[in-house]
N, C-alpha and C. Protein backbone atom coordinates (compact mmCIF):
# COMPACT_ATOMS: atom_id res chain seq x y z
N UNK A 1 -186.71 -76.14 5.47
CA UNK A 1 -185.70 -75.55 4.62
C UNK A 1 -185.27 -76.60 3.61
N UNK A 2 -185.73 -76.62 2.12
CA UNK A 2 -185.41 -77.49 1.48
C UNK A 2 -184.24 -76.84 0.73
N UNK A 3 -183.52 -75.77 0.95
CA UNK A 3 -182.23 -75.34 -0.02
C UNK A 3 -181.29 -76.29 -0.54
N UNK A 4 -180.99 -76.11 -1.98
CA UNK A 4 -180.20 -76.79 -2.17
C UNK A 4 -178.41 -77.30 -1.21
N UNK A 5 -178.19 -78.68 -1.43
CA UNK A 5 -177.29 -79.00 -0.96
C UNK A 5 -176.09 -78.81 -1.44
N UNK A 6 -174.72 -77.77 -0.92
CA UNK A 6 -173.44 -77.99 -1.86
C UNK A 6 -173.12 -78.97 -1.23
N UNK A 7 -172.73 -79.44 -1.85
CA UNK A 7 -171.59 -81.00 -2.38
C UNK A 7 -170.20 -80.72 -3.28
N UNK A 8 -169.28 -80.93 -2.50
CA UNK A 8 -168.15 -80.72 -2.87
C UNK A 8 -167.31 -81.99 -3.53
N UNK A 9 -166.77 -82.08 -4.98
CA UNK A 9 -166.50 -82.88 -5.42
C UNK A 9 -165.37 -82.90 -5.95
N UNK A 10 -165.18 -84.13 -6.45
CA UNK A 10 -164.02 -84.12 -7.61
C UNK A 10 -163.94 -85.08 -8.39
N UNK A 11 -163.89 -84.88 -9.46
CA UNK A 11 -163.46 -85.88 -11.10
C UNK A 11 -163.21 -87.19 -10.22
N UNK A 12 -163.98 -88.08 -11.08
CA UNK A 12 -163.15 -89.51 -10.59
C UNK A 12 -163.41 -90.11 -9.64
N UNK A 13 -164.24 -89.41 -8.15
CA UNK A 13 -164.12 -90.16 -7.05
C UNK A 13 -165.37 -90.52 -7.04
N UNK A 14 -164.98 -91.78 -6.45
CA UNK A 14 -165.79 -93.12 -6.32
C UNK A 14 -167.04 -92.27 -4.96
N UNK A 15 -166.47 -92.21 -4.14
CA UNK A 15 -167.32 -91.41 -3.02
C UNK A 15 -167.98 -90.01 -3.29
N UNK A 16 -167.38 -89.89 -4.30
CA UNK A 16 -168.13 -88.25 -4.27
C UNK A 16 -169.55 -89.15 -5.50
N UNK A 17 -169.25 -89.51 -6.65
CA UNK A 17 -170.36 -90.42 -7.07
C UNK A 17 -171.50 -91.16 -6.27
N UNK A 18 -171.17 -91.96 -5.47
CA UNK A 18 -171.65 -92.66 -4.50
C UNK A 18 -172.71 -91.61 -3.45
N UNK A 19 -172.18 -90.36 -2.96
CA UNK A 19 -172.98 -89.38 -2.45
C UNK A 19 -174.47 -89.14 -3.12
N UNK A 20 -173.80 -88.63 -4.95
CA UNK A 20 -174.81 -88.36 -5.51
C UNK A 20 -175.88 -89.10 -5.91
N UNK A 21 -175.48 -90.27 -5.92
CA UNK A 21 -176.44 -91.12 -6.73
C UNK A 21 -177.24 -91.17 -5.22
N UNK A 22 -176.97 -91.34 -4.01
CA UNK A 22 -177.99 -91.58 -2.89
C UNK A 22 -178.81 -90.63 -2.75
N UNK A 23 -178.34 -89.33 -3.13
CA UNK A 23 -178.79 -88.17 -2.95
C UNK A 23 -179.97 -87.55 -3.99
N UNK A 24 -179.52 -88.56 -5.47
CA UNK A 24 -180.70 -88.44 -6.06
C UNK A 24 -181.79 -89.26 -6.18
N UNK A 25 -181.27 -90.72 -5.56
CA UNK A 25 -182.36 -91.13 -5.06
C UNK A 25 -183.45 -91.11 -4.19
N UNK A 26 -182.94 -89.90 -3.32
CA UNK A 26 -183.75 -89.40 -2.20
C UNK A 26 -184.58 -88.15 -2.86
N UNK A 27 -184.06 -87.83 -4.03
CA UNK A 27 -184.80 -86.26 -4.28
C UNK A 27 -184.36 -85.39 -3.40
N UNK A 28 -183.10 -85.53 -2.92
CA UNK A 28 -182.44 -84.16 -1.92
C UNK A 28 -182.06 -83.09 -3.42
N UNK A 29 -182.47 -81.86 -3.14
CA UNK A 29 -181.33 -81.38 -3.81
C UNK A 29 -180.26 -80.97 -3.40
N UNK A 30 -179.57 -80.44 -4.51
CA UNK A 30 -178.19 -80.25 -4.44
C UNK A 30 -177.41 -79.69 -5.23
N UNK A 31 -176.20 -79.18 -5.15
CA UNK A 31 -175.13 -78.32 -6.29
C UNK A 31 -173.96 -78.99 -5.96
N UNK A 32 -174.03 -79.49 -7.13
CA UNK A 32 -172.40 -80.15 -7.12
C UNK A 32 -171.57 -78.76 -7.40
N UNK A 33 -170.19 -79.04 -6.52
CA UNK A 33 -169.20 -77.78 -6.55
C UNK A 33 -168.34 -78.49 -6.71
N UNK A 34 -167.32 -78.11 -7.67
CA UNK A 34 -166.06 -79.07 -8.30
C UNK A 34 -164.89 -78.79 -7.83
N UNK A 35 -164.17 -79.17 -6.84
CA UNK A 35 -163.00 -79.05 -6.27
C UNK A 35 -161.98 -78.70 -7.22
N UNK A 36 -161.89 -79.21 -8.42
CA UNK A 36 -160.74 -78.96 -9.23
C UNK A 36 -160.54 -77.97 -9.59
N UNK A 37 -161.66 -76.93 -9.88
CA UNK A 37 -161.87 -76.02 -10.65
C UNK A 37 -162.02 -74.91 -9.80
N UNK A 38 -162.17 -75.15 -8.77
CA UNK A 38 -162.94 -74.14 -8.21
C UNK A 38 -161.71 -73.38 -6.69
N UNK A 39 -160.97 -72.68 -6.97
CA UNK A 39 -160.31 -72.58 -5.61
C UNK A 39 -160.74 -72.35 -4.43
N UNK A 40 -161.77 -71.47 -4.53
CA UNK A 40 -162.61 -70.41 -3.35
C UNK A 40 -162.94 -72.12 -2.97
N UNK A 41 -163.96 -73.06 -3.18
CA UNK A 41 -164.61 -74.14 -2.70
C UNK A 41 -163.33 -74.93 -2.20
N UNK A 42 -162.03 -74.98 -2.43
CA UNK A 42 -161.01 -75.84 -1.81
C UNK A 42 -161.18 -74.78 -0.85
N UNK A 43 -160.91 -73.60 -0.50
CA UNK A 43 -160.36 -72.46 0.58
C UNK A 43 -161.98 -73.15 1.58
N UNK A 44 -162.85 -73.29 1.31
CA UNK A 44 -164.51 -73.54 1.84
C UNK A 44 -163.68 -74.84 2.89
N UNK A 45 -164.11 -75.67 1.97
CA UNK A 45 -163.31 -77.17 2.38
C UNK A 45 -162.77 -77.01 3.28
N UNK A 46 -160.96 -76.87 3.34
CA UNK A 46 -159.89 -76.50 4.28
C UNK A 46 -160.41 -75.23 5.30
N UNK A 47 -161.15 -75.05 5.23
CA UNK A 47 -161.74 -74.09 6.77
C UNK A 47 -162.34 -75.15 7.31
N UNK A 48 -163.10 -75.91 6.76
CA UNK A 48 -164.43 -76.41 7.48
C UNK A 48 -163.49 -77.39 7.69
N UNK A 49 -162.20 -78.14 7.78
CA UNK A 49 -161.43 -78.95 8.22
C UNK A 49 -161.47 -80.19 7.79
N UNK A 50 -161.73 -79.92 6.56
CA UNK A 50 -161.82 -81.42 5.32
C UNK A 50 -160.54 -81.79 4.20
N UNK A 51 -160.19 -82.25 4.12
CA UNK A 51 -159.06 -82.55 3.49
C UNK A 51 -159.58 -83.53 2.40
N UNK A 52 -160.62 -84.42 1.95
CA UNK A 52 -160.76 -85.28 1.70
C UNK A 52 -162.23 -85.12 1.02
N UNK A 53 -162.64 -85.42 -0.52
CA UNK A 53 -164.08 -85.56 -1.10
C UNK A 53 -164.42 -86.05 -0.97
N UNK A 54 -165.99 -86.24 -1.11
CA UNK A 54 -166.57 -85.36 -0.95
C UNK A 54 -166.99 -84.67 0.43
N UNK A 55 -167.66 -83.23 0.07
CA UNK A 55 -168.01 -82.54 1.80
C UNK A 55 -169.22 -82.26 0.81
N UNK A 56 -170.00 -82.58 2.22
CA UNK A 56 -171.12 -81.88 2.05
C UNK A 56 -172.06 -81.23 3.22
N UNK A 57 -172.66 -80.25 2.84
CA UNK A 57 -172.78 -78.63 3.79
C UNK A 57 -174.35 -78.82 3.73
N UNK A 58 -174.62 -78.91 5.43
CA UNK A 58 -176.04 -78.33 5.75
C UNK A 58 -176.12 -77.81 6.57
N UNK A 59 -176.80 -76.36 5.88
CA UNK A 59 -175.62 -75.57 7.10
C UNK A 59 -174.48 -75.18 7.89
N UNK A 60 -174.91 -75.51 9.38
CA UNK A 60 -173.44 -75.14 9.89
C UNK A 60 -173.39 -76.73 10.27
N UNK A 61 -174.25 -77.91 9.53
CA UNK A 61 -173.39 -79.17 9.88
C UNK A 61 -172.66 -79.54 8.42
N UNK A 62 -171.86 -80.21 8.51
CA UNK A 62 -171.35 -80.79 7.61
C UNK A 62 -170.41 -82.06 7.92
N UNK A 63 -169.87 -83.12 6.61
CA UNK A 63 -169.10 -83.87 6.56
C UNK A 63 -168.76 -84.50 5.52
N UNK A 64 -167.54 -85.31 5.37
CA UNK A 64 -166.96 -85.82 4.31
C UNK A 64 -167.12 -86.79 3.81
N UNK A 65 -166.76 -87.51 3.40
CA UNK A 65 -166.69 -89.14 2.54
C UNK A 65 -168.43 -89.40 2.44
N UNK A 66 -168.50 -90.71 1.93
CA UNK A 66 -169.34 -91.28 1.83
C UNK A 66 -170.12 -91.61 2.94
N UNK A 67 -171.51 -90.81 2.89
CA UNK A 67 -172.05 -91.21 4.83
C UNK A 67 -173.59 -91.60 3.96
N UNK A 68 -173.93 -92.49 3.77
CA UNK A 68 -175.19 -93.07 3.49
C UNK A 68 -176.00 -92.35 4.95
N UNK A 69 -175.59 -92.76 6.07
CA UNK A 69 -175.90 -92.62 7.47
C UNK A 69 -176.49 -91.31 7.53
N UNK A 70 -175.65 -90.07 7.65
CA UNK A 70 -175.77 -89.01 7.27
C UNK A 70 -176.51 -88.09 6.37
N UNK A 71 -176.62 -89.07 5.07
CA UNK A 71 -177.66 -88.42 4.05
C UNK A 71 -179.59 -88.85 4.37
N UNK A 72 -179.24 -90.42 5.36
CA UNK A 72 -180.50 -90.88 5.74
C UNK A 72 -181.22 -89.90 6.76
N UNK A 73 -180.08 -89.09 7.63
CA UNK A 73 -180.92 -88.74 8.87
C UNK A 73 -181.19 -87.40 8.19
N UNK A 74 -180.49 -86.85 7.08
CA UNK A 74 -180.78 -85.16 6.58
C UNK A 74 -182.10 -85.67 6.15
N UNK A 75 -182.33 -86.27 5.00
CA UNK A 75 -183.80 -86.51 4.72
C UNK A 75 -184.52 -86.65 5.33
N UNK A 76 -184.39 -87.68 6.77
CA UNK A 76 -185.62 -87.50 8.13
C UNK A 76 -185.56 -85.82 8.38
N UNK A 77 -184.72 -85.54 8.60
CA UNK A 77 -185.04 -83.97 9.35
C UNK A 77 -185.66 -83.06 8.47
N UNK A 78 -185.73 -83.14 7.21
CA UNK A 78 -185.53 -82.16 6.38
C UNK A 78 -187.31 -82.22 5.62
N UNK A 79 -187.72 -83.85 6.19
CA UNK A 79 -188.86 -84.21 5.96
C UNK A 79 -189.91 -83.85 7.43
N UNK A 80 -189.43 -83.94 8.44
CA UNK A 80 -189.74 -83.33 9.87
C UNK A 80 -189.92 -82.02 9.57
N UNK A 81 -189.30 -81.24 9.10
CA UNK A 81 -189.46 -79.66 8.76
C UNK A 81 -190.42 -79.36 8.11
N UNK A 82 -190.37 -79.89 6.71
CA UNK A 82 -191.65 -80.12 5.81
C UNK A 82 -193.23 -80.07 6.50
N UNK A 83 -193.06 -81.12 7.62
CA UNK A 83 -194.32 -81.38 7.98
C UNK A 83 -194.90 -80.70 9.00
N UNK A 84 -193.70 -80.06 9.64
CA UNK A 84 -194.06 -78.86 11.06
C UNK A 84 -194.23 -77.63 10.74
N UNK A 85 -193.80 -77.49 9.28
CA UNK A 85 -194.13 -75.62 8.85
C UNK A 85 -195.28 -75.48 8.81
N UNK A 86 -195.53 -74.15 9.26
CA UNK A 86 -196.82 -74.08 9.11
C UNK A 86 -197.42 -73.39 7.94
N UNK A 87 -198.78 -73.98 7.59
CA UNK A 87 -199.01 -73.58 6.21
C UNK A 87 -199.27 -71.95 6.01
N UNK A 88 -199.30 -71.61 4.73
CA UNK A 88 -199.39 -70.70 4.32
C UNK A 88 -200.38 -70.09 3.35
N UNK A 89 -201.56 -69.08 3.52
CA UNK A 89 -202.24 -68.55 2.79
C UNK A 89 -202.13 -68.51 1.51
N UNK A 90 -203.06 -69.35 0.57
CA UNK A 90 -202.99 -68.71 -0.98
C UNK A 90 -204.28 -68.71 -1.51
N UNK A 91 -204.09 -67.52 -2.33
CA UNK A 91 -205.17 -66.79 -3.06
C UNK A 91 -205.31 -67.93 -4.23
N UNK A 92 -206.08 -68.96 -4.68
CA UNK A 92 -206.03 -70.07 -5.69
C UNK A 92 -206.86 -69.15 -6.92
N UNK A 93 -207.31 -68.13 -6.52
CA UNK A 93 -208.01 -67.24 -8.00
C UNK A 93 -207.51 -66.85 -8.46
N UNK A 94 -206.49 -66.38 -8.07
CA UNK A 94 -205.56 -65.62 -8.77
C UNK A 94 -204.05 -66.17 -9.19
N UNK A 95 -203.73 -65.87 -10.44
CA UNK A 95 -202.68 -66.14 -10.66
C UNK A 95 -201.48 -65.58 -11.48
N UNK A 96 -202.00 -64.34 -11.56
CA UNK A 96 -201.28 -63.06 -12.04
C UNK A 96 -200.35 -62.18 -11.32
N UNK A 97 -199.10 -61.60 -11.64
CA UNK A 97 -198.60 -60.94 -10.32
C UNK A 97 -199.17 -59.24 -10.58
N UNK A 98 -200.00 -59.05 -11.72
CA UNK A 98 -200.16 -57.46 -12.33
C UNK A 98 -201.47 -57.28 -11.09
């Protein structure tokens, strides 16, 4: 499951920056979601029992602040997945959907 990652942010913070830049150094993706702007994503947040930017959601795991730790082991798993799916049939002649 490579779906994009929300990432919950806000203007200014040093940690919510710090997330992304690891995150694009990994080639994770991701959707930054802007706390300021966005109420429904604060209402997200305060369920999932975060008070504090950034959160970020995989799935039903998630967590806050700055976790280098956290973003290291999503990329192991997420690269584990990658390599256990099993492949899938394609027609390489064709490349039309008509």
């Amino acid at each position: 499951m490579n779906d994009p990652l929300p990432v919950y942010t806000l203007p200014g913070c040093k940690q919510c920056d710090l997330t992304k830049h690891v995150l694009d150094s990994t080639g994770m993706p991701y959707v930054v979601v802007d706390l300021a702007t966005d109420e429904c994503a604060v209402d997200t947040v305060k369920q999932l029992g975060y008070g504090a930017a950034p959160v970020v959601v995989d799935g039903a795991a998630s967590w806050s602040g700055f976790r280098p730790d956290q973003i290291k082991a999503l990329v192991a798993a997420r690269s584990d997945e990658l390599r256990t799916a099993p492949a899938t049939a394609t027609d390489e002649g064709s490349h039309s959907w008509e």
